[in-house]
PDB file of N, CA and C in Angstrom:
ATOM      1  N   UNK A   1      54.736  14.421  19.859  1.00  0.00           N
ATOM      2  CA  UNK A   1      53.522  14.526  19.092  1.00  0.00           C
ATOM      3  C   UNK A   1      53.013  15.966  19.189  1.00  0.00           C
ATOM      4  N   UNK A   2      52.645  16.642  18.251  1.00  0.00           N
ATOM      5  CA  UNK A   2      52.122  17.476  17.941  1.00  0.00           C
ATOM      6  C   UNK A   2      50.728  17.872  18.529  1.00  0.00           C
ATOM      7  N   UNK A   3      50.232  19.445  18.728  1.00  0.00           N
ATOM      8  CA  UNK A   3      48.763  19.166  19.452  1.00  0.00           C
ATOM      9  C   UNK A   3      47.704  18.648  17.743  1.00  0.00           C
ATOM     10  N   UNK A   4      48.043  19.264  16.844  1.00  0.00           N
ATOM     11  CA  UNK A   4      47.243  19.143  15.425  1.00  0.00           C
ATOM     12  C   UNK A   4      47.134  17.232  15.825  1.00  0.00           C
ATOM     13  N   UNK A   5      47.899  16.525  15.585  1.00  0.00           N
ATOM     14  CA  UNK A   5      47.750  14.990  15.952  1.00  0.00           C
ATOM     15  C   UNK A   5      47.132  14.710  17.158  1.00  0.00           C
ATOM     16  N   UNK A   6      47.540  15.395  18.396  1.00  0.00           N
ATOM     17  CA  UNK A   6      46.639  15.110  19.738  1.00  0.00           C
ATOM     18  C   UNK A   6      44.907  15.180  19.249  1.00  0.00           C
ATOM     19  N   UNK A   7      44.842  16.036  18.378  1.00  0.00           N
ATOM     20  CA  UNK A   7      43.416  16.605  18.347  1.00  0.00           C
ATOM     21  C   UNK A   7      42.973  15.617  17.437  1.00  0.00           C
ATOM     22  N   UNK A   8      43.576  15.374  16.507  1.00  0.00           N
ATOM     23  CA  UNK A   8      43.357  14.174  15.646  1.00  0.00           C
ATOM     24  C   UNK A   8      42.670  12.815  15.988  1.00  0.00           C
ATOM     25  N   UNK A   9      43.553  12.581  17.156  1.00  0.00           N
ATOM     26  CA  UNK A   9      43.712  11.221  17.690  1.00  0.00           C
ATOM     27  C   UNK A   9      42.835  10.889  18.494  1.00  0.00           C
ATOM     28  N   UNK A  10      42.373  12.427  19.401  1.00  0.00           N
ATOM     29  CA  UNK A  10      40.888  12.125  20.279  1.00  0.00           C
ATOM     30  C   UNK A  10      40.088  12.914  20.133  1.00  0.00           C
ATOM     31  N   UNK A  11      40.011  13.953  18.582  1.00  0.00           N
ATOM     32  CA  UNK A  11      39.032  14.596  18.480  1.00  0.00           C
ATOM     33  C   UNK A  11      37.605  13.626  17.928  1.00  0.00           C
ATOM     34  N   UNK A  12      38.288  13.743  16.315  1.00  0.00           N
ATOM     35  CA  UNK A  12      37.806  12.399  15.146  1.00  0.00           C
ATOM     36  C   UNK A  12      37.020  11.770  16.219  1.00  0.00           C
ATOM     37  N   UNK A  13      37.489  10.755  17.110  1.00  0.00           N
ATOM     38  CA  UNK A  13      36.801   9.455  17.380  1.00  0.00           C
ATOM     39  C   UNK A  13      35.703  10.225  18.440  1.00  0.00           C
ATOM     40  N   UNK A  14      35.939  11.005  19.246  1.00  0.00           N
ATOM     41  CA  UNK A  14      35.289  11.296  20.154  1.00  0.00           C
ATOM     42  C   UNK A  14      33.466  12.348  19.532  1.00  0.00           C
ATOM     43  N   UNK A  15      34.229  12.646  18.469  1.00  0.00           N
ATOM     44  CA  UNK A  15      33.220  13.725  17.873  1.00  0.00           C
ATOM     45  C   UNK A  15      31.893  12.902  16.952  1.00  0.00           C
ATOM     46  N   UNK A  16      32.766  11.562  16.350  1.00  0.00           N
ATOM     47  CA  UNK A  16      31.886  10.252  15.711  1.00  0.00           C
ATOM     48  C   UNK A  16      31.196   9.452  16.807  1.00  0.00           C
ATOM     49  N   UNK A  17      32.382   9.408  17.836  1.00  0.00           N
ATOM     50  CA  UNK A  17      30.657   8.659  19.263  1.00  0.00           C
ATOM     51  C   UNK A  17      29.589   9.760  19.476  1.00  0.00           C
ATOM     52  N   UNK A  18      29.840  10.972  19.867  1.00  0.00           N
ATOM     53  CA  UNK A  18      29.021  12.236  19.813  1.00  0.00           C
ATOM     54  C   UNK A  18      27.665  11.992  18.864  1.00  0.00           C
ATOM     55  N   UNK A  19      28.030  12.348  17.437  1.00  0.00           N
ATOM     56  CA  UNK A  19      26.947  12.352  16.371  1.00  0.00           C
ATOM     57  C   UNK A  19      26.108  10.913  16.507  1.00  0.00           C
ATOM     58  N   UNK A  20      26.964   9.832  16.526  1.00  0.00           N
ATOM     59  CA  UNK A  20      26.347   8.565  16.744  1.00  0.00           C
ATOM     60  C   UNK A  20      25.341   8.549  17.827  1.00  0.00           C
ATOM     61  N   UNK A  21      25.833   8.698  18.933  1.00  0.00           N
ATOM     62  CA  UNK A  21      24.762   8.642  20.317  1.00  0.00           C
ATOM     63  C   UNK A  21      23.572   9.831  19.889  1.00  0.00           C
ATOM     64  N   UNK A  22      23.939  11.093  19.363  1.00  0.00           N
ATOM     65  CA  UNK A  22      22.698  12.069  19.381  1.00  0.00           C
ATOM     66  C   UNK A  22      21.617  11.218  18.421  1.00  0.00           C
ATOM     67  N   UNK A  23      22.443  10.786  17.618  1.00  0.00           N
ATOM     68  CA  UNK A  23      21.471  10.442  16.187  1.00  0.00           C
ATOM     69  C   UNK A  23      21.069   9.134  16.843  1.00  0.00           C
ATOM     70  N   UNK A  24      21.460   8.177  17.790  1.00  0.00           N
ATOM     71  CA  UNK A  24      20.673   6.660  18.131  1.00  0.00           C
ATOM     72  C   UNK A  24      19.549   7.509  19.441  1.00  0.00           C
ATOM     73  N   UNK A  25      20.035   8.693  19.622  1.00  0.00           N
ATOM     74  CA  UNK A  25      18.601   9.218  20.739  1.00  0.00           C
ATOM     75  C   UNK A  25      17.704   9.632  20.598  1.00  0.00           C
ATOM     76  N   UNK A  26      17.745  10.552  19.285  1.00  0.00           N
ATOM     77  CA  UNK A  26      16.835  10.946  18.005  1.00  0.00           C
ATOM     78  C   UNK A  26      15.841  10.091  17.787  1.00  0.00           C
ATOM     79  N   UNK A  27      16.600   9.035  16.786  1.00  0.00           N
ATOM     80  CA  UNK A  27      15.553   8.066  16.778  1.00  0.00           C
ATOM     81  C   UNK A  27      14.866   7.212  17.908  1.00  0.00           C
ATOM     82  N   UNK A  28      15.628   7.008  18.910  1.00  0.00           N
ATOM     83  CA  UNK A  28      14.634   6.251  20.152  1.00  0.00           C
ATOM     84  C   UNK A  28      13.460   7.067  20.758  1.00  0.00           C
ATOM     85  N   UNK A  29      13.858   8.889  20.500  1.00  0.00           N
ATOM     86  CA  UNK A  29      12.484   9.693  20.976  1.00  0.00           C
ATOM     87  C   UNK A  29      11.652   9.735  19.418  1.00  0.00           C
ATOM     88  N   UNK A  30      12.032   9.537  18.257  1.00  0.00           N
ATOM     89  CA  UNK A  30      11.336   9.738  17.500  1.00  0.00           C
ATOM     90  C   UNK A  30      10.229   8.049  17.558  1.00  0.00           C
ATOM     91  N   UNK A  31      10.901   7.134  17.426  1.00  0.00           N
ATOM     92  CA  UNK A  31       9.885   6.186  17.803  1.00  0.00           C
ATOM     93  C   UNK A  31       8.910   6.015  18.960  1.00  0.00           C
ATOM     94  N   UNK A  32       9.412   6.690  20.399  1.00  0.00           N
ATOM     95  CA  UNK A  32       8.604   6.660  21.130  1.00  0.00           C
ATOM     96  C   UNK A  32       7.455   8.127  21.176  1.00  0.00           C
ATOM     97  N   UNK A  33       7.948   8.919  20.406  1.00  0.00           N
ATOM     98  CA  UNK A  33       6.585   9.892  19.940  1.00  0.00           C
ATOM     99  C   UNK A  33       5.073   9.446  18.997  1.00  0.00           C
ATOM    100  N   UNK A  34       6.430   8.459  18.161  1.00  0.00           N
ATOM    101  CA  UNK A  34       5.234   7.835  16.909  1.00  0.00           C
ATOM    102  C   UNK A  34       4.661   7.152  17.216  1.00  0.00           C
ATOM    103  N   UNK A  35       5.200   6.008  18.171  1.00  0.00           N
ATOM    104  CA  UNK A  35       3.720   5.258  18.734  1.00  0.00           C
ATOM    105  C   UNK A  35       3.108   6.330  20.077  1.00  0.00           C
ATOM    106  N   UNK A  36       3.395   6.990  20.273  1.00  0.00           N
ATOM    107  CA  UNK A  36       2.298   7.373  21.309  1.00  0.00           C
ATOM    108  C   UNK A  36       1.658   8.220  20.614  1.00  0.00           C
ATOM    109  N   UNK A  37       1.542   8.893  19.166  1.00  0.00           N
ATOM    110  CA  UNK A  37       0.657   9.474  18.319  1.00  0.00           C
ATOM    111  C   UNK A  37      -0.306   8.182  17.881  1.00  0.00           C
ATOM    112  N   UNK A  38       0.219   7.242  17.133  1.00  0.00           N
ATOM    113  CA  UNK A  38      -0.402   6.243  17.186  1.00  0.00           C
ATOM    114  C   UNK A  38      -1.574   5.361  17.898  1.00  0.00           C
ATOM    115  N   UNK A  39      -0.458   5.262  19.127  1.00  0.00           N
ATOM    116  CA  UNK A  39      -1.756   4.772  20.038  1.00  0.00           C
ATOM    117  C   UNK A  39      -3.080   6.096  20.346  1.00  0.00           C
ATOM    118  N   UNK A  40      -2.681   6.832  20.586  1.00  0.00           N
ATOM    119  CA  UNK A  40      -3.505   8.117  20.427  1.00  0.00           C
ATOM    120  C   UNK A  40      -4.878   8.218  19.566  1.00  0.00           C
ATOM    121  N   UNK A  41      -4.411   7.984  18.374  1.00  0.00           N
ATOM    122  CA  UNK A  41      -5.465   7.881  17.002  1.00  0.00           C
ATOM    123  C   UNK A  41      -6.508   6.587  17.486  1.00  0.00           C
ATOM    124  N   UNK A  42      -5.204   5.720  17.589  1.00  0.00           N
ATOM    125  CA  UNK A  42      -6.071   4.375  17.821  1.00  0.00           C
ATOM    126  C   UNK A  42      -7.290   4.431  18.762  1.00  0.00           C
ATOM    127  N   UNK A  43      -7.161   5.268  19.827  1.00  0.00           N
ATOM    128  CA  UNK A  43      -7.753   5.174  21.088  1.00  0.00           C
ATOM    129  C   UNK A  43      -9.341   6.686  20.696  1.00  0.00           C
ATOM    130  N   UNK A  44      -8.643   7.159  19.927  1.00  0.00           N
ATOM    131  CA  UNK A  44      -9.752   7.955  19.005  1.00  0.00           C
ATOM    132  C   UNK A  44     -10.728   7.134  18.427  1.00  0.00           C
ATOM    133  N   UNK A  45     -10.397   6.670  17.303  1.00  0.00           N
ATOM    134  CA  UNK A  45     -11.117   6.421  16.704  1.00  0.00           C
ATOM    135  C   UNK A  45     -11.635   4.646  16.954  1.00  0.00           C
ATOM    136  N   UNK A  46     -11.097   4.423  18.116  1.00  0.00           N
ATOM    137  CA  UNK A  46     -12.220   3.467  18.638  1.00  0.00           C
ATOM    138  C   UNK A  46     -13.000   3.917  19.694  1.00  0.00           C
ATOM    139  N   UNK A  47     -12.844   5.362  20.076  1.00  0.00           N
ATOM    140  CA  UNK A  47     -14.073   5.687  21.121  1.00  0.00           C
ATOM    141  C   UNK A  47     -14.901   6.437  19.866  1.00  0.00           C
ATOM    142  N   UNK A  48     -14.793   6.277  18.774  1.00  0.00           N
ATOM    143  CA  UNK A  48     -15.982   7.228  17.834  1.00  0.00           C
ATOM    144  C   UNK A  48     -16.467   5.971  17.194  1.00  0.00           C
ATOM    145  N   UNK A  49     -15.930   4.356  17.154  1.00  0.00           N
ATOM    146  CA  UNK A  49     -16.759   3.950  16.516  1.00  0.00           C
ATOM    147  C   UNK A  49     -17.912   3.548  17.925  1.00  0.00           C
ATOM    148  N   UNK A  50     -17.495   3.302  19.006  1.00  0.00           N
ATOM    149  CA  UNK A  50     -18.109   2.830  20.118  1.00  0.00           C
ATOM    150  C   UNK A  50     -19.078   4.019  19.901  1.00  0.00           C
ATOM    151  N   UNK A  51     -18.967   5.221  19.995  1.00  0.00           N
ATOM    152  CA  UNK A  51     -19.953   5.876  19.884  1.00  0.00           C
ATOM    153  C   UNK A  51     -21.081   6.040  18.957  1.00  0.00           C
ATOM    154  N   UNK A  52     -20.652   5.433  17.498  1.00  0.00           N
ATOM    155  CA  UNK A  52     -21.194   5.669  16.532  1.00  0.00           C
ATOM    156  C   UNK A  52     -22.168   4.278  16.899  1.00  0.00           C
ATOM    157  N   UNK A  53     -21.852   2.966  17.448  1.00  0.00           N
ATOM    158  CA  UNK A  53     -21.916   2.051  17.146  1.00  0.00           C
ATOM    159  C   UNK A  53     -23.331   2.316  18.310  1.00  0.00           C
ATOM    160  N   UNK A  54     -22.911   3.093  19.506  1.00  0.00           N
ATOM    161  CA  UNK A  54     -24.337   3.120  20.813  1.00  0.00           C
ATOM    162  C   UNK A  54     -25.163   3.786  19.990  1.00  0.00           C
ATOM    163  N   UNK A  55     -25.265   5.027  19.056  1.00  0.00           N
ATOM    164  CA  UNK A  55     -25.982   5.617  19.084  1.00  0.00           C
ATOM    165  C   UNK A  55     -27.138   5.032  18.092  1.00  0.00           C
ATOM    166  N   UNK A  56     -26.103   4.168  16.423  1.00  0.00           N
ATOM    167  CA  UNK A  56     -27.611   3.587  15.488  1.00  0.00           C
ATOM    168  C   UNK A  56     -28.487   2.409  16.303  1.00  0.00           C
ATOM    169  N   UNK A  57     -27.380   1.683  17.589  1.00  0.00           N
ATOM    170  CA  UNK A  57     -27.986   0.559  17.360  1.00  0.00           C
ATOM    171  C   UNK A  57     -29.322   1.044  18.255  1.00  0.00           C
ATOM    172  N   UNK A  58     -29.178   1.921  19.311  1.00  0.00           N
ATOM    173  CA  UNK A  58     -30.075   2.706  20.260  1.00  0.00           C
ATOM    174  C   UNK A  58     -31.488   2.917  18.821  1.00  0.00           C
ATOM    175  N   UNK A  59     -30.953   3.507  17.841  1.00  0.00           N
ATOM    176  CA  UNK A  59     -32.188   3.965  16.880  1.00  0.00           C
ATOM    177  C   UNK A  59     -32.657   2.745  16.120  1.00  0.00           C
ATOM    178  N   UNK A  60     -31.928   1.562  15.656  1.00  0.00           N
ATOM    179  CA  UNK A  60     -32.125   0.322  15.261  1.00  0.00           C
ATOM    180  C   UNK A  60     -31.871   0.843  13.593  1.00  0.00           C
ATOM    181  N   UNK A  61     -30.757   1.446  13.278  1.00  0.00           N
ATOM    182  CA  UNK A  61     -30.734   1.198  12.223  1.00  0.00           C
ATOM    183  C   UNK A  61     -29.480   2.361  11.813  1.00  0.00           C
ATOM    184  N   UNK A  62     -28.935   2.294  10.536  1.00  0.00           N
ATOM    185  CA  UNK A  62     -27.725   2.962  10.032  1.00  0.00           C
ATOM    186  C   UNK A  62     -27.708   3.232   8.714  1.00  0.00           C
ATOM    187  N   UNK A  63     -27.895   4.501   8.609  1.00  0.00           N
ATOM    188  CA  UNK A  63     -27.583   5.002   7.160  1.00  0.00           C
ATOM    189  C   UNK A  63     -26.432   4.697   6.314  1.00  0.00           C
ATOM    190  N   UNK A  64     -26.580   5.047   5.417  1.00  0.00           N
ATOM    191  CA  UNK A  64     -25.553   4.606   4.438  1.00  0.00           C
ATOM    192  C   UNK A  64     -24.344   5.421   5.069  1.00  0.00           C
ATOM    193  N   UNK A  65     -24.151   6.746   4.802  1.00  0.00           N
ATOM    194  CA  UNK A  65     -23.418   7.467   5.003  1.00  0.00           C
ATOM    195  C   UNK A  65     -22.846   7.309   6.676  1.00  0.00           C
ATOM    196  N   UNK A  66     -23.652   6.936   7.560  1.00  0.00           N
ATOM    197  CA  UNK A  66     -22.889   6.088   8.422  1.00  0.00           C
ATOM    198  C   UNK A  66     -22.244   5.012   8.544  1.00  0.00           C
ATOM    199  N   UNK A  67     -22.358   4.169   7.847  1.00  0.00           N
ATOM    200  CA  UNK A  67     -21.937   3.126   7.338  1.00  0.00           C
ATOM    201  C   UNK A  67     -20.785   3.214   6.963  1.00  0.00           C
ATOM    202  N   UNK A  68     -20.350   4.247   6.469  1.00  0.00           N
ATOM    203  CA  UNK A  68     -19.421   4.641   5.222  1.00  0.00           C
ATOM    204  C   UNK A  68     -18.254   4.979   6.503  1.00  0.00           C
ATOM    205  N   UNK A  69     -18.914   5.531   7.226  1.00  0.00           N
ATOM    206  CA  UNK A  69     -18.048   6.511   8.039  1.00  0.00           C
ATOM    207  C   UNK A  69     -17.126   5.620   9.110  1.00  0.00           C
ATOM    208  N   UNK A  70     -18.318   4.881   9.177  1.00  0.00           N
ATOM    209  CA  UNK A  70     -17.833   3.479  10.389  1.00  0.00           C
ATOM    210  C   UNK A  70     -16.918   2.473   9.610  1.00  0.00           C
ATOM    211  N   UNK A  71     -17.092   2.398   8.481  1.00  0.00           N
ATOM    212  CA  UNK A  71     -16.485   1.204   7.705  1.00  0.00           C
ATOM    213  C   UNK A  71     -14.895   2.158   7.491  1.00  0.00           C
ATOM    214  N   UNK A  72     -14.919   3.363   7.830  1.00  0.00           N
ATOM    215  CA  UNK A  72     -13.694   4.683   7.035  1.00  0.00           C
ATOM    216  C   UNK A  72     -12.715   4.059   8.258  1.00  0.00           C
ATOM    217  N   UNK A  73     -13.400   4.742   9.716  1.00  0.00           N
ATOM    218  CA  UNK A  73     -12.676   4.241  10.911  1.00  0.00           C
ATOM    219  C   UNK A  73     -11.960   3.308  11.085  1.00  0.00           C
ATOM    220  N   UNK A  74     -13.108   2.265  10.949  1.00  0.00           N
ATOM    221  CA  UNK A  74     -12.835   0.543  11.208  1.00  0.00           C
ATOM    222  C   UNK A  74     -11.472   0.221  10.437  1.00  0.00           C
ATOM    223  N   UNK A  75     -11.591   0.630   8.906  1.00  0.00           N
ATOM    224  CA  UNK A  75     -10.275   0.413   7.949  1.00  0.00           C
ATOM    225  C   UNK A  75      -8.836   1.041   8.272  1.00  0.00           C
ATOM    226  N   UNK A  76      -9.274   2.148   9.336  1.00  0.00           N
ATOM    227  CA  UNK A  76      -7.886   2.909   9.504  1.00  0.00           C
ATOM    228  C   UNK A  76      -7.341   2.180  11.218  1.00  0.00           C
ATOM    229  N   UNK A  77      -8.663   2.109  11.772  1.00  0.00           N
ATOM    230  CA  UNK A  77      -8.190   1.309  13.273  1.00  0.00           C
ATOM    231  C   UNK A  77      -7.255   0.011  12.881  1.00  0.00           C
ATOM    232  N   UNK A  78      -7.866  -0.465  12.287  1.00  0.00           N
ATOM    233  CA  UNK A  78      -7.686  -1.942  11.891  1.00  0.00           C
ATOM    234  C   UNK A  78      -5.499  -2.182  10.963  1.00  0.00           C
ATOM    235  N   UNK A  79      -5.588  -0.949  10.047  1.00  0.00           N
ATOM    236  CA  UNK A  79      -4.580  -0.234   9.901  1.00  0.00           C
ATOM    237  C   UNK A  79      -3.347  -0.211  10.260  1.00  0.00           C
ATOM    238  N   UNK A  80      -3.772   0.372  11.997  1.00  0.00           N
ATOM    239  CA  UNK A  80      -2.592   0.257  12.748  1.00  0.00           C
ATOM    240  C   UNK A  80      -2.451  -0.571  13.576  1.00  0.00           C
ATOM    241  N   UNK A  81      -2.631  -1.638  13.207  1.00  0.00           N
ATOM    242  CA  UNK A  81      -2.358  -3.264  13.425  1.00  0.00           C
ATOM    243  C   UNK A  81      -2.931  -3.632  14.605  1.00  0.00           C
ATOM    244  N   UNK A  82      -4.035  -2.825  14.986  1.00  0.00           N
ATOM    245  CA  UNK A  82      -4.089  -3.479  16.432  1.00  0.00           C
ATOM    246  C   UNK A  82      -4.893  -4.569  16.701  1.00  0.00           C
ATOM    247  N   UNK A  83      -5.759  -5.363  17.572  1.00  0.00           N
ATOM    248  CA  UNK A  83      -6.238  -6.519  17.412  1.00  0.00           C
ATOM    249  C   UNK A  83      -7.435  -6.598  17.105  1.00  0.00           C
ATOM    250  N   UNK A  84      -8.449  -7.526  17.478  1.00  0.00           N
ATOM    251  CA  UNK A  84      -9.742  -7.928  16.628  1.00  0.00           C
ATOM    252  C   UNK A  84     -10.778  -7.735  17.501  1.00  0.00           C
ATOM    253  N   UNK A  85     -10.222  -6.769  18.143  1.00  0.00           N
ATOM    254  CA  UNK A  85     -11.286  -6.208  19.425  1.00  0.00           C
ATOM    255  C   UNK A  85     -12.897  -5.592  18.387  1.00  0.00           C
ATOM    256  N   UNK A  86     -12.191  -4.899  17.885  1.00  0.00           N
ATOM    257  CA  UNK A  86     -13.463  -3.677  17.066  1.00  0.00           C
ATOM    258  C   UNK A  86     -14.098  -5.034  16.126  1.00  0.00           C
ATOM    259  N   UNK A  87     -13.341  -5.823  15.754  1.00  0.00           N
ATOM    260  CA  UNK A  87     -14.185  -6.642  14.857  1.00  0.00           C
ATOM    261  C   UNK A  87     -15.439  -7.009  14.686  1.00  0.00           C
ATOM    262  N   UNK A  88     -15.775  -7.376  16.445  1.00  0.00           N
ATOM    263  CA  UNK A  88     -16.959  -8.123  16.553  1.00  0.00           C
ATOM    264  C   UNK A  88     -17.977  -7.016  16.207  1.00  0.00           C
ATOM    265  N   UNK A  89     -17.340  -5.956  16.528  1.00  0.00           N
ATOM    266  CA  UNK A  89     -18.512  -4.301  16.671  1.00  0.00           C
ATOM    267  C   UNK A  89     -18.458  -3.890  15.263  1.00  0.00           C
ATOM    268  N   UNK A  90     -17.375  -4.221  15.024  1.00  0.00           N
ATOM    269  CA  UNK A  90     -17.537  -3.788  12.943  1.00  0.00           C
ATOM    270  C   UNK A  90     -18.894  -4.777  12.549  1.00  0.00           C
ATOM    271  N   UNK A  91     -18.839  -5.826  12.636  1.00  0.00           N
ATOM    272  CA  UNK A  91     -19.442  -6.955  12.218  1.00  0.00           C
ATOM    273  C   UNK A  91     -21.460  -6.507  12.729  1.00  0.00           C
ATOM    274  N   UNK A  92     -21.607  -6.407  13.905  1.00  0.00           N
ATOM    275  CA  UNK A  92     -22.415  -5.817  14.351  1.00  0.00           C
ATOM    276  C   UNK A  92     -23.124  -4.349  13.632  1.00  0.00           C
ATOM    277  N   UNK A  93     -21.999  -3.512  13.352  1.00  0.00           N
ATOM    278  CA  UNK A  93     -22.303  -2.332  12.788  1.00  0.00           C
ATOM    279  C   UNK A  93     -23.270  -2.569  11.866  1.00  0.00           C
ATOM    280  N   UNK A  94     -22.457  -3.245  10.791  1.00  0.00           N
ATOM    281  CA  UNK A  94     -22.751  -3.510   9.422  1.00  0.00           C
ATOM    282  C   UNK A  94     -23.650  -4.466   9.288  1.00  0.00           C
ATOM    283  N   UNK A  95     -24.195  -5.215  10.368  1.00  0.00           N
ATOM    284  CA  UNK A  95     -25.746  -6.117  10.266  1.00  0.00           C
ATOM    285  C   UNK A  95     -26.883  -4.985  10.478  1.00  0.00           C
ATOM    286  N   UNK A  96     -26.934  -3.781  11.081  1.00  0.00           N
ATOM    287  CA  UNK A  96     -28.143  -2.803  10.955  1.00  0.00           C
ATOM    288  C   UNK A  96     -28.600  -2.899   9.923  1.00  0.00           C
ATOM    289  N   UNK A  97     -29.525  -2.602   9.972  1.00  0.00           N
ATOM    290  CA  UNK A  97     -30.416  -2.294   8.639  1.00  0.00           C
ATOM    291  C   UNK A  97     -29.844  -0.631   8.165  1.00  0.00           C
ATOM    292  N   UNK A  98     -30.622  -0.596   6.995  1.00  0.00           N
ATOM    293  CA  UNK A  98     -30.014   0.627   6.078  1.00  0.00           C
ATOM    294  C   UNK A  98     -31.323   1.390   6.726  1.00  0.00           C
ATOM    295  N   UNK A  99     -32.561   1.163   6.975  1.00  0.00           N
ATOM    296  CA  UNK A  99     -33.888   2.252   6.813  1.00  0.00           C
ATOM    297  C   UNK A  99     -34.380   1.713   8.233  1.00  0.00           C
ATOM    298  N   UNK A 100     -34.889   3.215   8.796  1.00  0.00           N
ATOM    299  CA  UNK A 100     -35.798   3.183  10.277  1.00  0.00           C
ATOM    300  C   UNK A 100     -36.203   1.969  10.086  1.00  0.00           C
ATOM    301  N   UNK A 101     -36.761   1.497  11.538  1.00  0.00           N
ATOM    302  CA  UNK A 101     -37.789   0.124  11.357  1.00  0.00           C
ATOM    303  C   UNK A 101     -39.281   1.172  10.927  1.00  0.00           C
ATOM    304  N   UNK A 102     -39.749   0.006  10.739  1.00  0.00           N
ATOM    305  CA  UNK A 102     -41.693   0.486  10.383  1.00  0.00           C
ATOM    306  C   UNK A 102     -41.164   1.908   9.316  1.00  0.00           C
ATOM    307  N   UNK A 103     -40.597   1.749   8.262  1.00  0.00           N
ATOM    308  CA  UNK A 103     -40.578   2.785   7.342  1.00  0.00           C
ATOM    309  C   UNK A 103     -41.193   1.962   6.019  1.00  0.00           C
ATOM    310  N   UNK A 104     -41.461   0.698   6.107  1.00  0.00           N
ATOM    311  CA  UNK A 104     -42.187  -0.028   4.870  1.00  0.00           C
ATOM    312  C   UNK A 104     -43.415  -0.036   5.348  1.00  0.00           C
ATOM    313  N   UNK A 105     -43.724   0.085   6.922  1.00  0.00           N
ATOM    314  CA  UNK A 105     -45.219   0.005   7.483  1.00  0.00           C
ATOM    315  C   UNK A 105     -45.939   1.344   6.905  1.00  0.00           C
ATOM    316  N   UNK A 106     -44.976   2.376   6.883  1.00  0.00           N
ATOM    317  CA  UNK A 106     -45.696   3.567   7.284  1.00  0.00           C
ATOM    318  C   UNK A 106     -45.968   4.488   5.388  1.00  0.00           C
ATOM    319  N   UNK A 107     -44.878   3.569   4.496  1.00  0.00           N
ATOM    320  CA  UNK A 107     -44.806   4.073   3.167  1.00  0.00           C
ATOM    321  C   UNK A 107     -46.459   3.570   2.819  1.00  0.00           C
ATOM    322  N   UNK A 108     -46.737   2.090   2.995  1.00  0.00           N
ATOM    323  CA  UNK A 108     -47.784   1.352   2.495  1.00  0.00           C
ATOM    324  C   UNK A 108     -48.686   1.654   3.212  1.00  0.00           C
ATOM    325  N   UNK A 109     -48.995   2.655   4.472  1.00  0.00           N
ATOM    326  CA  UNK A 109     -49.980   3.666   5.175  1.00  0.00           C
ATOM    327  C   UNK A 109     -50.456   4.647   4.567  1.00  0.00           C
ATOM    328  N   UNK A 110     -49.238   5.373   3.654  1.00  0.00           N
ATOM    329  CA  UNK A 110     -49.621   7.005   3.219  1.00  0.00           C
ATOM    330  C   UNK A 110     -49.540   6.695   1.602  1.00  0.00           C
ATOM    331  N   UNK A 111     -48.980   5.226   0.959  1.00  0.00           N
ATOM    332  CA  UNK A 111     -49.541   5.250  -0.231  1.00  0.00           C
ATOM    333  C   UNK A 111     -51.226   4.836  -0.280  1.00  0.00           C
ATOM    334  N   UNK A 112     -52.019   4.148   0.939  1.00  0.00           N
ATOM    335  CA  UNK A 112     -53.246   3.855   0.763  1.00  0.00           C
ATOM    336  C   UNK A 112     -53.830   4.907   1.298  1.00  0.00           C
ATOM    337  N   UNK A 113     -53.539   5.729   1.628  1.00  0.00           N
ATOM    338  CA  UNK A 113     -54.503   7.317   1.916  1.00  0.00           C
ATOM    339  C   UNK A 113     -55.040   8.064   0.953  1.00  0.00           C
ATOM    340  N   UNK A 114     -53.571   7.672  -0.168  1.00  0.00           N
ATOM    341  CA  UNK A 114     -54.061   8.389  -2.112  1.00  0.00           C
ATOM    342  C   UNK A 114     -54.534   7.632  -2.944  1.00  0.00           C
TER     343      UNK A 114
END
């Protein structure tokens, strides 16, 4: 046998397990990067709704545009499939009221002054 056939015979196969194994390791670090970006986000943006969520209910109430922002989160947490933890706090969010308390007390104060 020839070396051109030697090389043949255990190059080929040896060079196709090669590419195979790099490319099945590739993807096993590429999946274990993506969920740990993942979990990452996740772990974001449920410490911003927790935050968002201490700070209206502390004031007793939530603007629209907070609302918006919390409902933005909630849709992207929720997203990456994780469980129904935030739910109860979504649910909560979105029972605030839209306007300060005593802001109907205080309109029907300074419209009877004029």
């Amino acid at each position: 046998m020839s070396v051109y056939q030697w090389l043949c015979l255990l190059g080929v196969p040896t060079l196709i397990v090669g590419m195979t194994t790099f490319f099945i390791n590739q993807v096993r670090k590429s999946k274990k990067d993506s969920d740990a970006i993942r979990q990452g986000i996740q772990a974001l943006l449920r410490a911003q709704m927790i935050a968002d969520w201490n700070h209206y209910s502390e004031k007793g109430y939530a603007p629209i545009y907070a609302r918006e922002n919390f409902e933005n989160c909630w849709r992207h947490y929720h997203g990456l499939g994780v469980n129904g933890v935030m739910d109860g706090l979504h649910d909560s969010f979105m029972a605030l009221p839209l306007d300060p308390p005593n802001t109907s007390k205080r309109r029907t104060k300074n419209e009877n002054d004029n």
